[in-house]
Protein backbone atom coordinates (compact mmCIF):
# COMPACT_ATOMS: atom_id res chain seq x y z
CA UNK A 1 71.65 -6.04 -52.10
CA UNK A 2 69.26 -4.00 -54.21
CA UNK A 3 71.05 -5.35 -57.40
CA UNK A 4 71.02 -8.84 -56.55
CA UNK A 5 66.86 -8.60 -55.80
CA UNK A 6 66.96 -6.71 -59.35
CA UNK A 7 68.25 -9.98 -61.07
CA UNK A 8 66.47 -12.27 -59.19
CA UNK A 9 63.13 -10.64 -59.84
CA UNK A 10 64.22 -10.22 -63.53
CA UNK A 11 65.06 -14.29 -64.15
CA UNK A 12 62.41 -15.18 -61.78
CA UNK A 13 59.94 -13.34 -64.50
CA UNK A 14 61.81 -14.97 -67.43
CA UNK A 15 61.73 -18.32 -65.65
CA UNK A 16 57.68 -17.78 -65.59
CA UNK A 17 57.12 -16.04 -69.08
CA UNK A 18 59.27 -19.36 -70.48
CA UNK A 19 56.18 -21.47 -68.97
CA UNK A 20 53.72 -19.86 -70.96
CA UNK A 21 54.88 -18.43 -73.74
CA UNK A 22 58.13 -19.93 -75.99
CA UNK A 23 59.60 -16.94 -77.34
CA UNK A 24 59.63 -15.12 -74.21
CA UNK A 25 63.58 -15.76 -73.84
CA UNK A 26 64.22 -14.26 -76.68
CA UNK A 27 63.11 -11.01 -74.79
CA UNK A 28 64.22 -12.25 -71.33
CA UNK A 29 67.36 -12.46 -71.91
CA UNK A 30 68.94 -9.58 -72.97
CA UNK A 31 66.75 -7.77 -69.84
CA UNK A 32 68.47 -10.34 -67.47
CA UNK A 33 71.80 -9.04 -69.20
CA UNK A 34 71.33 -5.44 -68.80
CA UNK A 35 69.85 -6.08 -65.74
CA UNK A 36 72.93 -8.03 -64.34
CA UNK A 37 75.25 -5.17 -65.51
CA UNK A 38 73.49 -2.15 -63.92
CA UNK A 39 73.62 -4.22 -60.91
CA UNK A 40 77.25 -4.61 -61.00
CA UNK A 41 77.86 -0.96 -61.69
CA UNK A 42 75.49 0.30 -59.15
CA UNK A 43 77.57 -2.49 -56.49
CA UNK A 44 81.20 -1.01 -57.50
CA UNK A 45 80.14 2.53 -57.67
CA UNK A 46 78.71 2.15 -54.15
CA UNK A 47 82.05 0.13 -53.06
CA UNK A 48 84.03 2.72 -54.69
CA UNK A 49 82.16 5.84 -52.90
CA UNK A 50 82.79 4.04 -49.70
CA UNK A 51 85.99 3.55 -49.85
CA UNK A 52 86.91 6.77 -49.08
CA UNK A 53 90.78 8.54 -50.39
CA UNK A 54 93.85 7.59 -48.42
CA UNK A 55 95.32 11.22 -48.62
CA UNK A 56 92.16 12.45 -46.98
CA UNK A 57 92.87 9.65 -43.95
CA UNK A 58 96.26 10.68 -43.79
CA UNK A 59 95.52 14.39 -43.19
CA UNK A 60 93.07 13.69 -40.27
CA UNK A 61 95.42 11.09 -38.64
CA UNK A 62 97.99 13.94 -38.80
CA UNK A 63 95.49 16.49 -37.46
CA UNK A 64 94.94 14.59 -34.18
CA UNK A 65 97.00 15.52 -31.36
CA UNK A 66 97.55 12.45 -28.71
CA UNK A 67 98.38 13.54 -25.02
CA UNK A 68 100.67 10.94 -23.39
CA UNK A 69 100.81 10.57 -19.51
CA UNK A 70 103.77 10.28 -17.51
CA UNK A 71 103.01 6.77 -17.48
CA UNK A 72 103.08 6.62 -21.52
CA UNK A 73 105.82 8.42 -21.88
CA UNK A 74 107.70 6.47 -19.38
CA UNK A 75 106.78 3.08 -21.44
CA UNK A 76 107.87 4.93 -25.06
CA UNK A 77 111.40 5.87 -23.33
């Protein structure tokens, strides 16, 4: 969410530098730009650290022992 604020706050100063002074824009801009892309790379690196490695989810679904009843076992049979 952090991002998104970033960009807002960054075109909502543009939007009020353009009412008062005409070449702001010029300068605006490009900050909106590199604004908008560290935003997206701070979003997918996030989304990338939480995603988390299959191999890893593998090995602790393999670690964990189950323990049927007789009931379970009955209804597997």
């Amino acid at each position: 969410m952090a991002p998104l604020m970033l960009a807002i706050f960054v075109f909502l100063c543009l939007a009020t530098g353009a009412a008062f002074v005409f070449g702001t824009p010029l300068l605006g801009v490009p900050l909106l730009i590199i604004a908008l892309v560290v935003g997206a790379v701070g979003m997918f690196a996030k989304r990338a650290a939480e995603a988390g490695d299959i191999k890893e989810e593998l090995h602790d679904a393999q670690a964990q022992k189950t323990d049927f009843t007789k009931r379970d076992r009955e209804t597997l049979a």
